[in-house]
C-alpha atoms as a PDB file:
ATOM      1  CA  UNK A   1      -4.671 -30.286   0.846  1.00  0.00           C
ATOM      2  CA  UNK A   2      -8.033 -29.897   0.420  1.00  0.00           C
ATOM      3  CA  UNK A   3      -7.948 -27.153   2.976  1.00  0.00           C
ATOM      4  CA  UNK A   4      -6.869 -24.956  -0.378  1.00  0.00           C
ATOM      5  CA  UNK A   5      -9.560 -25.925  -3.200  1.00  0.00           C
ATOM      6  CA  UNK A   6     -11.176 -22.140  -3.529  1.00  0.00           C
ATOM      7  CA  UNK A   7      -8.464 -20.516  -1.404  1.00  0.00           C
ATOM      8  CA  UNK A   8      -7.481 -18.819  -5.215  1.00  0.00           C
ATOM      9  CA  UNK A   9     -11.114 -17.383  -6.474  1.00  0.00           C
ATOM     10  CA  UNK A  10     -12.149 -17.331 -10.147  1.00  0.00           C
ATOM     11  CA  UNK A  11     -14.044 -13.672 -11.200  1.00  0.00           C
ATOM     12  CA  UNK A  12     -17.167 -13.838 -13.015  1.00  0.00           C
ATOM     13  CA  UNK A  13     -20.245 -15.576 -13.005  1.00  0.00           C
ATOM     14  CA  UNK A  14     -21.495 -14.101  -9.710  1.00  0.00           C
ATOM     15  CA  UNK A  15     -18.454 -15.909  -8.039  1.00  0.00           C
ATOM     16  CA  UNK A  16     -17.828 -14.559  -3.985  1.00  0.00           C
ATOM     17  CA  UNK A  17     -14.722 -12.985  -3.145  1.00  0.00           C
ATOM     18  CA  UNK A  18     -12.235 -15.962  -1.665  1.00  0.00           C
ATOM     19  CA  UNK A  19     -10.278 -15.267   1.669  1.00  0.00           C
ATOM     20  CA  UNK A  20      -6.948 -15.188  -0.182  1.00  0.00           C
ATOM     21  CA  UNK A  21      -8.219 -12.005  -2.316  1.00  0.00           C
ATOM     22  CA  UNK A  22      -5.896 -13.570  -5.168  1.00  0.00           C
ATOM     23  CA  UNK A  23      -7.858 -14.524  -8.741  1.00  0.00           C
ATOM     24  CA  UNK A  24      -6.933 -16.908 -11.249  1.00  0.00           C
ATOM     25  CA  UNK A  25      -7.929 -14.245 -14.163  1.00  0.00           C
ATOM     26  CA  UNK A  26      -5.683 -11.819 -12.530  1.00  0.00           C
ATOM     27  CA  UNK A  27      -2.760 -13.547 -13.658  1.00  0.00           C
ATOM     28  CA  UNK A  28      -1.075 -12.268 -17.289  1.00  0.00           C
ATOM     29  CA  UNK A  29      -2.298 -14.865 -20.468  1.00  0.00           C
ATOM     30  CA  UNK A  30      -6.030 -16.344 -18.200  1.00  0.00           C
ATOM     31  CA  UNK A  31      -9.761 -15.486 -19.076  1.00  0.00           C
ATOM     32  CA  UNK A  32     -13.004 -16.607 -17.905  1.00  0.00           C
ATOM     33  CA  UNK A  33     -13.194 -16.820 -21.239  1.00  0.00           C
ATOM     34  CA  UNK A  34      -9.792 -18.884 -22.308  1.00  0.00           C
ATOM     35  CA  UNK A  35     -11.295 -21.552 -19.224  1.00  0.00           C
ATOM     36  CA  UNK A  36     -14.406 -21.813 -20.439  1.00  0.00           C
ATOM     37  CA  UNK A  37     -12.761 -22.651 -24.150  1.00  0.00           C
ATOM     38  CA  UNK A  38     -10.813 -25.938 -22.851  1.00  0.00           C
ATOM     39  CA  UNK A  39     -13.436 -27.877 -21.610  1.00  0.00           C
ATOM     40  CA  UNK A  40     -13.543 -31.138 -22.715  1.00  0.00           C
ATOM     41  CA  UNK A  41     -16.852 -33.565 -22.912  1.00  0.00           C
ATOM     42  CA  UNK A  42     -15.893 -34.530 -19.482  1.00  0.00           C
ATOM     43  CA  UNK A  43     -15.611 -31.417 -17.872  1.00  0.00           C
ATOM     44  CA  UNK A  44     -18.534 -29.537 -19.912  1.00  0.00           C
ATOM     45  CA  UNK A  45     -17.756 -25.775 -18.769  1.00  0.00           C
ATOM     46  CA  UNK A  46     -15.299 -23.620 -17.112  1.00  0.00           C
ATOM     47  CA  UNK A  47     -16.295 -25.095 -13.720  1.00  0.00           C
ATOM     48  CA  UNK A  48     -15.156 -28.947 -14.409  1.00  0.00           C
ATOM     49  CA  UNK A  49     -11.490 -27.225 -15.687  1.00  0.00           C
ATOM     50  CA  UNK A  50     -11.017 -25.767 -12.906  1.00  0.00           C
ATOM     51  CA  UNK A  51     -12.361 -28.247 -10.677  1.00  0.00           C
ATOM     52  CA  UNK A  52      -9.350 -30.420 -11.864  1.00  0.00           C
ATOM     53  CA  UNK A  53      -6.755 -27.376 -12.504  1.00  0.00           C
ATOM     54  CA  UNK A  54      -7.064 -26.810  -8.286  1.00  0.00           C
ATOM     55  CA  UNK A  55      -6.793 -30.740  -7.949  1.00  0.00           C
ATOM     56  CA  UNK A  56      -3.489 -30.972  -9.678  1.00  0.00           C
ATOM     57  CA  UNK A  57      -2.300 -27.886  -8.597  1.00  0.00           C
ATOM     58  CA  UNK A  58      -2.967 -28.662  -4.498  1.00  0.00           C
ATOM     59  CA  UNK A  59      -1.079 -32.025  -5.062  1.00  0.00           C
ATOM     60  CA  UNK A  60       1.366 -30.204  -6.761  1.00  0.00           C
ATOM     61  CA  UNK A  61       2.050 -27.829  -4.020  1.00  0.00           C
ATOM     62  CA  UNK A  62       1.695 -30.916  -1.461  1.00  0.00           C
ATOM     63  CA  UNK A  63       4.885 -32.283  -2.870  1.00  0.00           C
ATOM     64  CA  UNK A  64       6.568 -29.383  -3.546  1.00  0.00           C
ATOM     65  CA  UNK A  65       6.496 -28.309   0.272  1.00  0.00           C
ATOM     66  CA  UNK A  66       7.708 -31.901   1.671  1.00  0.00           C
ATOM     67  CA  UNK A  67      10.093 -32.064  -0.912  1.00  0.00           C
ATOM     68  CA  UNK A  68      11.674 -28.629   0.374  1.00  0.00           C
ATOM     69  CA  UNK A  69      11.580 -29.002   3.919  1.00  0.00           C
ATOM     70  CA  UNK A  70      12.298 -32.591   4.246  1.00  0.00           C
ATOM     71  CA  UNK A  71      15.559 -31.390   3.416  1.00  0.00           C
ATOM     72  CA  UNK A  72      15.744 -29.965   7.003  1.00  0.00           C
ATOM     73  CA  UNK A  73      12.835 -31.957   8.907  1.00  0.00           C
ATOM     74  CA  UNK A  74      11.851 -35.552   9.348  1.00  0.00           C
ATOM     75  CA  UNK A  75       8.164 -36.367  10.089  1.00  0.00           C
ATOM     76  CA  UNK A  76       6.805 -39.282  11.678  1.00  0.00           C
ATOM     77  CA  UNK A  77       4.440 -40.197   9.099  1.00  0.00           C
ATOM     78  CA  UNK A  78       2.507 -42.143  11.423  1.00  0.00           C
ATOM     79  CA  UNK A  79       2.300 -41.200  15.119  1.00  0.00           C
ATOM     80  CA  UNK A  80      -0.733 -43.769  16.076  1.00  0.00           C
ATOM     81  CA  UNK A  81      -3.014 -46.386  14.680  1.00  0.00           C
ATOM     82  CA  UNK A  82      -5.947 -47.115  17.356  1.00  0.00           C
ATOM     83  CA  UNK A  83      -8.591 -49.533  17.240  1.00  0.00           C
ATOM     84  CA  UNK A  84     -10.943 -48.755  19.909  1.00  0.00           C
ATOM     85  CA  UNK A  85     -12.710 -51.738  21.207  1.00  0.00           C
ATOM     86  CA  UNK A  86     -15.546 -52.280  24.327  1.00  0.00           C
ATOM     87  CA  UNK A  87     -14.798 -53.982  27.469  1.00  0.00           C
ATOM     88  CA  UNK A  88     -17.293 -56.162  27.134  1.00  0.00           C
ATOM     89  CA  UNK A  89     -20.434 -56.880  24.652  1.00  0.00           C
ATOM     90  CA  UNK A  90     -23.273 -55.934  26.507  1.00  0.00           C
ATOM     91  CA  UNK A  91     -26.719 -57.201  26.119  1.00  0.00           C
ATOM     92  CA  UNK A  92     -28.387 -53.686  27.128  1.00  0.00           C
ATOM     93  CA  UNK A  93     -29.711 -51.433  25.022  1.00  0.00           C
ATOM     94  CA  UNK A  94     -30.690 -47.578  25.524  1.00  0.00           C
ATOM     95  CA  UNK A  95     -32.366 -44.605  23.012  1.00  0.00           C
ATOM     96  CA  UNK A  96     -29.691 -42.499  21.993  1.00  0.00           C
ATOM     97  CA  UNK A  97     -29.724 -39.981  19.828  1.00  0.00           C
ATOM     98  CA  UNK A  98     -25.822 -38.317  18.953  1.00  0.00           C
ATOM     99  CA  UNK A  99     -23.558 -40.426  20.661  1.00  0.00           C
ATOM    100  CA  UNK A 100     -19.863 -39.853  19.845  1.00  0.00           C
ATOM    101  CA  UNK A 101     -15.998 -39.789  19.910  1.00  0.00           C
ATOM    102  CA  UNK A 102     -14.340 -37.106  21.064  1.00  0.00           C
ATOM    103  CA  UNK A 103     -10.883 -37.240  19.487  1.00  0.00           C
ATOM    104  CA  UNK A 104      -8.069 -34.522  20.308  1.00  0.00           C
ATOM    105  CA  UNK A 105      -4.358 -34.695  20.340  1.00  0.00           C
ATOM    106  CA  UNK A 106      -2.641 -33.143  23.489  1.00  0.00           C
ATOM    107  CA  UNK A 107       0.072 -32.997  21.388  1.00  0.00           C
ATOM    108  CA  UNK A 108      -0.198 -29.534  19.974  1.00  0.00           C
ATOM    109  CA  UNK A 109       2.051 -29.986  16.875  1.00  0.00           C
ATOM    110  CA  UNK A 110       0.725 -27.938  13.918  1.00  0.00           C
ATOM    111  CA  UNK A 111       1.721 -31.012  11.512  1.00  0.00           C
ATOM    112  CA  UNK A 112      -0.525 -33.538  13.080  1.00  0.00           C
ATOM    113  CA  UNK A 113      -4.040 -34.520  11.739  1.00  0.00           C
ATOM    114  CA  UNK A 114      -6.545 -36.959  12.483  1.00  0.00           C
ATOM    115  CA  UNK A 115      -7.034 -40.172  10.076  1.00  0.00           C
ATOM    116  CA  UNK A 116     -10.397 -41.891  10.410  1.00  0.00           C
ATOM    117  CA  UNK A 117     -10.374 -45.427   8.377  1.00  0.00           C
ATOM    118  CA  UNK A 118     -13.249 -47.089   9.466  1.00  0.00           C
ATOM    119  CA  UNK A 119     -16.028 -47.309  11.917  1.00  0.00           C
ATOM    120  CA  UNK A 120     -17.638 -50.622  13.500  1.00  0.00           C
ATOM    121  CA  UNK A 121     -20.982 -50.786  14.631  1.00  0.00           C
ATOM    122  CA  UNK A 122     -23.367 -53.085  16.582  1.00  0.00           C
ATOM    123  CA  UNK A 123     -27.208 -52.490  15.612  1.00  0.00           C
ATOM    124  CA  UNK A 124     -30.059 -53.854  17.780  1.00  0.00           C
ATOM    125  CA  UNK A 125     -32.221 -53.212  14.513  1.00  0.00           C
ATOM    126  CA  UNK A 126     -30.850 -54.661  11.434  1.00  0.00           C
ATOM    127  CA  UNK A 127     -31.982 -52.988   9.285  1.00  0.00           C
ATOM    128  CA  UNK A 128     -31.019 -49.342  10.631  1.00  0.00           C
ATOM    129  CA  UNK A 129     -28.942 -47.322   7.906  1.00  0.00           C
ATOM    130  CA  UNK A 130     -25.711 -45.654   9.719  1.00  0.00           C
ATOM    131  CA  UNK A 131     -25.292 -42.055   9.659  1.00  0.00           C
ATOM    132  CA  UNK A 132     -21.680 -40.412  10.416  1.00  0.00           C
ATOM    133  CA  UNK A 133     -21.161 -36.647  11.346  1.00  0.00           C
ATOM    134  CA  UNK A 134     -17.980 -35.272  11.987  1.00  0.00           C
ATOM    135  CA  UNK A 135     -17.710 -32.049  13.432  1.00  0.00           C
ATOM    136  CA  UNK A 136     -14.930 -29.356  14.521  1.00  0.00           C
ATOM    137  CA  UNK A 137     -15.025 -29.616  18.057  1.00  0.00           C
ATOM    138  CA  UNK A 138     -14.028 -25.816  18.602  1.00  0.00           C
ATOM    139  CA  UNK A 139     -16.857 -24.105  16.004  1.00  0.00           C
ATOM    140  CA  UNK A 140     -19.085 -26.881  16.152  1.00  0.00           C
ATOM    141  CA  UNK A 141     -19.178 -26.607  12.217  1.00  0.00           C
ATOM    142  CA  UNK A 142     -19.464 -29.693   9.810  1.00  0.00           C
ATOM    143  CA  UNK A 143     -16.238 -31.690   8.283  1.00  0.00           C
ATOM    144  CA  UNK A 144     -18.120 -34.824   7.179  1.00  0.00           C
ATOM    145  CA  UNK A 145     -21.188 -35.990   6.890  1.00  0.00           C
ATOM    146  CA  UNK A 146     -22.139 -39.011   4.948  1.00  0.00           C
ATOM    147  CA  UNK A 147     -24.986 -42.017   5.106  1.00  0.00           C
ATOM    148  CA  UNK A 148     -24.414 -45.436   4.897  1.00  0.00           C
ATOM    149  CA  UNK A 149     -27.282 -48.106   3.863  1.00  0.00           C
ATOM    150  CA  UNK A 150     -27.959 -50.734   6.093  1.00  0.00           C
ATOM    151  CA  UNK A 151     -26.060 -54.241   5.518  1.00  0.00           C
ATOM    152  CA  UNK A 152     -29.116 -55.929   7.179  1.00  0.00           C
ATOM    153  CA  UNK A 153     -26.618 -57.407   9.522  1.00  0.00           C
ATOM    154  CA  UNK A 154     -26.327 -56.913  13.218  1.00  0.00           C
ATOM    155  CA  UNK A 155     -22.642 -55.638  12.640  1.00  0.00           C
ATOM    156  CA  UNK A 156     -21.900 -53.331  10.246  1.00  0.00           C
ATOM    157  CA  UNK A 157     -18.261 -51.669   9.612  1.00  0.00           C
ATOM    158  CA  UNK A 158     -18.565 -48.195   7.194  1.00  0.00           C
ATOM    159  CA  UNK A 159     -15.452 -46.789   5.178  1.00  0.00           C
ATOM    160  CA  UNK A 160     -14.807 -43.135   5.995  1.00  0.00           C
ATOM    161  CA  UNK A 161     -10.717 -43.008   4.797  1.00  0.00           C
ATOM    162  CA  UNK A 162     -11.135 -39.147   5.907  1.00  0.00           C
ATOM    163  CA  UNK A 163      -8.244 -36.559   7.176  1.00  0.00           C
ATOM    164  CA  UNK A 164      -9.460 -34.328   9.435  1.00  0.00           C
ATOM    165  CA  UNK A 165      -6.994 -30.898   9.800  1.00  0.00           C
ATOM    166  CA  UNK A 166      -8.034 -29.753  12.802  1.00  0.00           C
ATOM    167  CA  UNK A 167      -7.003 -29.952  16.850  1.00  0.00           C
ATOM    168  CA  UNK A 168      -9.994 -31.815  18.032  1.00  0.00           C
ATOM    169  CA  UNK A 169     -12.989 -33.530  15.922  1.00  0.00           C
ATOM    170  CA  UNK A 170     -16.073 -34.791  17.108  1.00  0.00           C
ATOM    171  CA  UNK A 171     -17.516 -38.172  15.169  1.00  0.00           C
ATOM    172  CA  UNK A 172     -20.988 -38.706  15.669  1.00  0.00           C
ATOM    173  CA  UNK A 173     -22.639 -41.704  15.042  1.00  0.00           C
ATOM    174  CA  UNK A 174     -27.006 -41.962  14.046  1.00  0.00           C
ATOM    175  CA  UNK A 175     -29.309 -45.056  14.077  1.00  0.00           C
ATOM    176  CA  UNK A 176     -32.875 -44.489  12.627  1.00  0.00           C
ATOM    177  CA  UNK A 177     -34.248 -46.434  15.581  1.00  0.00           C
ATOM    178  CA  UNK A 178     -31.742 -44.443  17.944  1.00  0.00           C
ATOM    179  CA  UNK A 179     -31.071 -47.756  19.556  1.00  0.00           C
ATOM    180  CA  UNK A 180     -27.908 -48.489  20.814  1.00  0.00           C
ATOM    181  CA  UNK A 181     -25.923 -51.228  22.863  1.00  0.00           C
ATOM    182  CA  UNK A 182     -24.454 -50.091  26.190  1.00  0.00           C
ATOM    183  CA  UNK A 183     -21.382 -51.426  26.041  1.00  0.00           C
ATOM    184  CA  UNK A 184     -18.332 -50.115  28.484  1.00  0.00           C
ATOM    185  CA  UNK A 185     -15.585 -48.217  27.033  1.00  0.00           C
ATOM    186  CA  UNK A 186     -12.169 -48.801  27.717  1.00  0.00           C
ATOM    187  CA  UNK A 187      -9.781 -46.259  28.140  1.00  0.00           C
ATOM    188  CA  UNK A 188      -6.992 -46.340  25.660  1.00  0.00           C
ATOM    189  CA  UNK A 189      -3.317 -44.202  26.482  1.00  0.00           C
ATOM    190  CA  UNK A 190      -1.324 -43.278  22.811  1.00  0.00           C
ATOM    191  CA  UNK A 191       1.011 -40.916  24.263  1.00  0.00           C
ATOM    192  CA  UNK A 192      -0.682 -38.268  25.422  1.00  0.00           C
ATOM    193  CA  UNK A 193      -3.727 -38.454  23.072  1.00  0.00           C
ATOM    194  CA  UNK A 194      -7.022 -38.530  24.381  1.00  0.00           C
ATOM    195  CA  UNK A 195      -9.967 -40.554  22.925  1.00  0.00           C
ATOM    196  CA  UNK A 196     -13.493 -39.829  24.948  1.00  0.00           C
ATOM    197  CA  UNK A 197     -17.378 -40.999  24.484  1.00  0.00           C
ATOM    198  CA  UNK A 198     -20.183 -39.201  25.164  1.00  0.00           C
ATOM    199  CA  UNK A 199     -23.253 -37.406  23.587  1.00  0.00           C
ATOM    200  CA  UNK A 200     -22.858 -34.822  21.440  1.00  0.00           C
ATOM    201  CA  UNK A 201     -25.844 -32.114  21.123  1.00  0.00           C
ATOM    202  CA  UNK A 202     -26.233 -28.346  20.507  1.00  0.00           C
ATOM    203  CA  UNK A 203     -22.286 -28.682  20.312  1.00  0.00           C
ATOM    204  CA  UNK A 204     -22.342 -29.050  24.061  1.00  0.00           C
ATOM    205  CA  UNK A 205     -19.956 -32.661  24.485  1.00  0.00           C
ATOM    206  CA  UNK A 206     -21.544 -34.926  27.492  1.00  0.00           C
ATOM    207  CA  UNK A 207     -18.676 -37.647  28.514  1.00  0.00           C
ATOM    208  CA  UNK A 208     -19.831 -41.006  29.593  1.00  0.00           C
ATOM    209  CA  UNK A 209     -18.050 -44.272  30.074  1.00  0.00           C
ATOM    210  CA  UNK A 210     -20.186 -46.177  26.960  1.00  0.00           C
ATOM    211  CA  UNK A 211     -19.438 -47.140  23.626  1.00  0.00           C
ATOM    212  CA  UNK A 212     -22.782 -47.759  22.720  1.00  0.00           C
ATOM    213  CA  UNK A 213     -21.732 -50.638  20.514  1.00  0.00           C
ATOM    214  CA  UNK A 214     -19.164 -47.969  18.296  1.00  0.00           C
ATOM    215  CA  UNK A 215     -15.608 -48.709  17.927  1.00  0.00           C
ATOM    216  CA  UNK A 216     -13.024 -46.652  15.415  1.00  0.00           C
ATOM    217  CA  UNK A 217     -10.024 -47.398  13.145  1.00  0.00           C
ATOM    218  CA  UNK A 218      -8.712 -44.312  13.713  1.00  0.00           C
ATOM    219  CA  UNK A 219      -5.001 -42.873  13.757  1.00  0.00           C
ATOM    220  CA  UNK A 220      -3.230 -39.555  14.422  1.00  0.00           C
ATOM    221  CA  UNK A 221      -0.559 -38.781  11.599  1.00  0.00           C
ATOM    222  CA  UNK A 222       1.619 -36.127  10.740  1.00  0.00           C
ATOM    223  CA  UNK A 223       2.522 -34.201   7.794  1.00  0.00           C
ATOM    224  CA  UNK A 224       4.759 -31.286   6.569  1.00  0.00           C
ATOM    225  CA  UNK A 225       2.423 -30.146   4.011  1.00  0.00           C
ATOM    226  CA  UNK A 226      -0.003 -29.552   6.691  1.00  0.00           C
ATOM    227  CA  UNK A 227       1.856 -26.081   7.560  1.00  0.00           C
ATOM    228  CA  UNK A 228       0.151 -24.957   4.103  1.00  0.00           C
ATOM    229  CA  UNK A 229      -3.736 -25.812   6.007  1.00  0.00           C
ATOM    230  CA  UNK A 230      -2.018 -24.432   9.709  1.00  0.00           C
ATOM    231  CA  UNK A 231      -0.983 -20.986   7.419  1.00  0.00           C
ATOM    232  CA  UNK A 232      -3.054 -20.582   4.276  1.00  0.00           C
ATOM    233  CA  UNK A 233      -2.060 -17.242   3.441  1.00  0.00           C
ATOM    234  CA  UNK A 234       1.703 -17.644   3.438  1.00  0.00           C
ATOM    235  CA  UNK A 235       1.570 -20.085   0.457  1.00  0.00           C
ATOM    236  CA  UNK A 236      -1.389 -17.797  -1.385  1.00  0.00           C
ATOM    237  CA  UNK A 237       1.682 -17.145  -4.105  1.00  0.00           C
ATOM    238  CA  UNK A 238       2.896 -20.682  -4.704  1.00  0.00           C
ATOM    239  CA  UNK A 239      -0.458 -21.504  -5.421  1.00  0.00           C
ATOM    240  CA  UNK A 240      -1.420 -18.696  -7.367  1.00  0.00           C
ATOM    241  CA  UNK A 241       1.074 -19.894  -9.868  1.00  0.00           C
ATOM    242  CA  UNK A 242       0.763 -23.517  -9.611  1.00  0.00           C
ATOM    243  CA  UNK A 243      -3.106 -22.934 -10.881  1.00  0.00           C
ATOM    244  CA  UNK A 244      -2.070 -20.956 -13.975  1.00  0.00           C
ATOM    245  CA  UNK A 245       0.606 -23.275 -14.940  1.00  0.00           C
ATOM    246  CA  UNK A 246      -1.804 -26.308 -14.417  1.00  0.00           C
ATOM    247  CA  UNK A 247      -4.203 -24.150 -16.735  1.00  0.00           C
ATOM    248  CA  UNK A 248      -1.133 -23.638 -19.220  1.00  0.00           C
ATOM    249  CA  UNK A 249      -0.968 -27.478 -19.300  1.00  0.00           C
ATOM    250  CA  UNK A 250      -5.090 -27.549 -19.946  1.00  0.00           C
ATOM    251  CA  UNK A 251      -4.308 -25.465 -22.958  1.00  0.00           C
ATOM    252  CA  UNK A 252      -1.425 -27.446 -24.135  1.00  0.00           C
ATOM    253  CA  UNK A 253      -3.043 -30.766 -24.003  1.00  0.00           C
ATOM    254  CA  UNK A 254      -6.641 -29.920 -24.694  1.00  0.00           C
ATOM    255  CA  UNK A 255      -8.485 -31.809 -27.277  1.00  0.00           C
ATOM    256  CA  UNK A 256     -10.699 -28.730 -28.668  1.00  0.00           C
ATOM    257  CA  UNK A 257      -9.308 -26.704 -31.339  1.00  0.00           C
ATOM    258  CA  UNK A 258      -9.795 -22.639 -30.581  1.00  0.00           C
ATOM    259  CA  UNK A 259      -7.043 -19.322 -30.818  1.00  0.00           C
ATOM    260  CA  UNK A 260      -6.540 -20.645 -27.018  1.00  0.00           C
ATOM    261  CA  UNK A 261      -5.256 -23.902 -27.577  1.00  0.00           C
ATOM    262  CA  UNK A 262      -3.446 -24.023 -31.128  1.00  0.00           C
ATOM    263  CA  UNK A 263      -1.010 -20.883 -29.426  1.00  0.00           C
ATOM    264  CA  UNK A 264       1.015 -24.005 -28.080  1.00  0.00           C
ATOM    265  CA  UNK A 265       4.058 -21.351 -27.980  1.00  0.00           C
ATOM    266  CA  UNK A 266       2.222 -18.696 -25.724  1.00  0.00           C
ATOM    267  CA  UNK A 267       0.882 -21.758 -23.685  1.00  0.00           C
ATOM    268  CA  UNK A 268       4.480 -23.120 -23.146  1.00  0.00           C
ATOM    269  CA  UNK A 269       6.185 -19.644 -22.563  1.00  0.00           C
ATOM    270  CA  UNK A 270       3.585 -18.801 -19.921  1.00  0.00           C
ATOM    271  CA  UNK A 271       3.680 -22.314 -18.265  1.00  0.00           C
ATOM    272  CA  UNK A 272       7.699 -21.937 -17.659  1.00  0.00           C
ATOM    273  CA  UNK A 273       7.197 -18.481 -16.238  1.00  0.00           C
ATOM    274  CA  UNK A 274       4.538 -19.907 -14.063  1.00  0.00           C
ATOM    275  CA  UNK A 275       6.233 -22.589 -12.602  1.00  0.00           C
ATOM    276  CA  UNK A 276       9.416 -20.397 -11.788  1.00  0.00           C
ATOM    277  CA  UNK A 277       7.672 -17.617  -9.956  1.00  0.00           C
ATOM    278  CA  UNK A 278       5.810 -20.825  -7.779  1.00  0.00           C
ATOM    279  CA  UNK A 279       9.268 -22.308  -7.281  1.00  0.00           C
ATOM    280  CA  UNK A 280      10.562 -18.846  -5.722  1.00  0.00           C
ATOM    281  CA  UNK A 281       7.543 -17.846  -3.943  1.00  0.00           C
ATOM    282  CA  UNK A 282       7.602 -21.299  -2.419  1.00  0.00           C
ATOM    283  CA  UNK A 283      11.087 -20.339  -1.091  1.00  0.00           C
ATOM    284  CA  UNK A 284      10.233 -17.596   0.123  1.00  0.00           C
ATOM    285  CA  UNK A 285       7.313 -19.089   1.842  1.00  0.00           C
ATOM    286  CA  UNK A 286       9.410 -21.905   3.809  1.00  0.00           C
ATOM    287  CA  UNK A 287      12.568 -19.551   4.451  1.00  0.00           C
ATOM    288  CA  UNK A 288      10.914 -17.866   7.639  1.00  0.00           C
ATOM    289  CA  UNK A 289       9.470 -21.263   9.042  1.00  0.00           C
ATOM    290  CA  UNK A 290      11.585 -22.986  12.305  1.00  0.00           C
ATOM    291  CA  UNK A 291       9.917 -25.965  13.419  1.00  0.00           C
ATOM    292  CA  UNK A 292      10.123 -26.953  16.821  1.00  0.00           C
ATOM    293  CA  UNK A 293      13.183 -29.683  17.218  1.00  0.00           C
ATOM    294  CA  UNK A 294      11.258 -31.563  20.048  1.00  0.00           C
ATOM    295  CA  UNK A 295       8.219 -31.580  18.422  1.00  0.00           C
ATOM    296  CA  UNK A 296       6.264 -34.683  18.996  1.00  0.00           C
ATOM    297  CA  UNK A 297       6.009 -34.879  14.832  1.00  0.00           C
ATOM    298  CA  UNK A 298       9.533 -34.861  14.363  1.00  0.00           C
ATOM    299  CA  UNK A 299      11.814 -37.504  14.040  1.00  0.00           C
ATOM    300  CA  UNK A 300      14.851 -36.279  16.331  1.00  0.00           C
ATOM    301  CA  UNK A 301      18.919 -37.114  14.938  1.00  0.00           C
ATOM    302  CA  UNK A 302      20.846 -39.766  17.138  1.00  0.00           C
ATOM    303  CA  UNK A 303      24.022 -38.309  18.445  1.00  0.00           C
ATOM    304  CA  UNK A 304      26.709 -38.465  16.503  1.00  0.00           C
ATOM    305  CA  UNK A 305      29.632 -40.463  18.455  1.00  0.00           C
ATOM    306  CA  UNK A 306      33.234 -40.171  16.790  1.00  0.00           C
ATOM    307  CA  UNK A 307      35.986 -42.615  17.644  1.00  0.00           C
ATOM    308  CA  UNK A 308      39.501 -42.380  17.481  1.00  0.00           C
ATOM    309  CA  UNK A 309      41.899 -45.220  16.772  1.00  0.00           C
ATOM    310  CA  UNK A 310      45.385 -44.947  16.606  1.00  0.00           C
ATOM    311  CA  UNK A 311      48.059 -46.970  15.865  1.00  0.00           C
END
């Protein structure tokens, strides 16, 4: 859910206007101020509290919304778990400077996401650090982006572990040398899915048939709580609330000793009021949505055969 972190803004400090339009200090019983006055050694000002306020409150949300429409719905956790591998190991070697994976799901579901694990690759120069882009195939803007130091070994496998929320990504792969093996690439069929190589530059995709020595752990999964990334602005309210009751549990639990935190009452009063008005704007969030039955995310109901015996 990280598609929400700053979706709820914070005023003050010079802070930008978020897209939502909603503020934290908006809400009855939160300051800047009050914030700023529960942060711990740890968190140092306002910013680390509410750093950790959005964490809690986003996973918060993330089960609340699963928990609600599992009750009509059941997702295939995992639709696919790929690892793509070359046809053969070749011995020739080429300058290349952005080759790359070009991921997309022909699926169309708006609960599916991408699921990157790990990424294999053969270096002609030992010593070359990997770099790892990944990009948004449709804006050409930047999801990931990450270096890796070299393991001084002619294979080298890197630990992404990234979700990627969008239809089709883009992972792009960097030598310093810009030496790569041209190895063939073998097509792979996951049920409509389509996995493609190529070069990547000035977000203009170039398909070839190489690997250049790059293979992926990679999976497509799905997820109900992904409708909350899919259609940010219907759950604005949930998560309005969810933040300020996270901050009424700051307050409640917070080590420093200020008008803000010995008000346990006030804290607990405004906490309870909090989490109701997230539970029924969460309700009213979900009560609209109809999910496609045959969609490729959703686990479908056997039919239901009755038998009749009589004596």
């Amino acid at each position: 859910m990280d598609c929400l972190i700053d979706y709820i803004g914070l005023t003050g400090c010079g802070a930008s206007n978020p897209t939502s339009g909603l503020f934290i200090n908006s809400l009855p019983g939160i300051s800047l101020k009050s914030i700023e006055m529960l942060a711990d050694a740890e968190q140092v000002t306002y910013v680390g509290v509410w750093n950790d306020v959005q964490l809690r409150a986003t996973k918060r949300l993330q089960l609340m919304l699963t928990s609600v429409l599992s009750k009509q719905y059941r997702v295939k956790s995992g639709r696919y778990s790929i690892r793509t591998k070359e046809t053969a190991q070749s011995s020739n070697t080429g300058a290349y400077s952005t080759p790359s994976y070009k991921l997309e799901s022909y699926c169309g579901s708006q609960l599916s996401y991408h699921h990157i694990e790990s990424i294999k690759v053969r270096k002609q120069d030992n010593s070359d650090p990997i770099g790892v882009t990944v990009f948004n195939a449709e804006d050409n803007s930047i999801l990931y982006n990450a270096s890796f130091s070299s393991n001084l070994d002619s294979i080298q496998t890197v630990n992404l572990n990234e979700d990627f929320y969008v239809k089709e990504i883009i992972v792009q792969v960097s030598l310093t040398s810009g030496v790569f093996y041209e190895d063939t690439f073998e097509s792979i069929d996951f049920g409509g899915g389509n996995i493609k190589t190529g070069i990547y530059a000035g977000g203009v995709f170039t398909e070839s048939n190489l690997t250049y020595g790059i293979s992926l752990n990679y999976g497509q999964r799905c997820s109900l709580d992904n409708l909350a990334c899919d259609s940010k602005d219907l759950f604005s309210l949930p998560l309005w609330y969810l933040l300020g009751s996270e901050l009424m549990l700051e307050r409640m639990v917070s080590e420093r000793i200020n008008k803000w935190t010995v008000d346990r009452k006030q804290a607990e009063e405004l906490k309870a009021y909090y989490d109701s008005e997230a539970e029924k704007a969460l309700e009213q969030s979900v009560a609209g949505i109809c999910l496609n039955e045959m969609d490729c995310c959703l686990e479908c109901d056997p039919l239901i055969a009755i038998r009749e015996a009589r004596l």
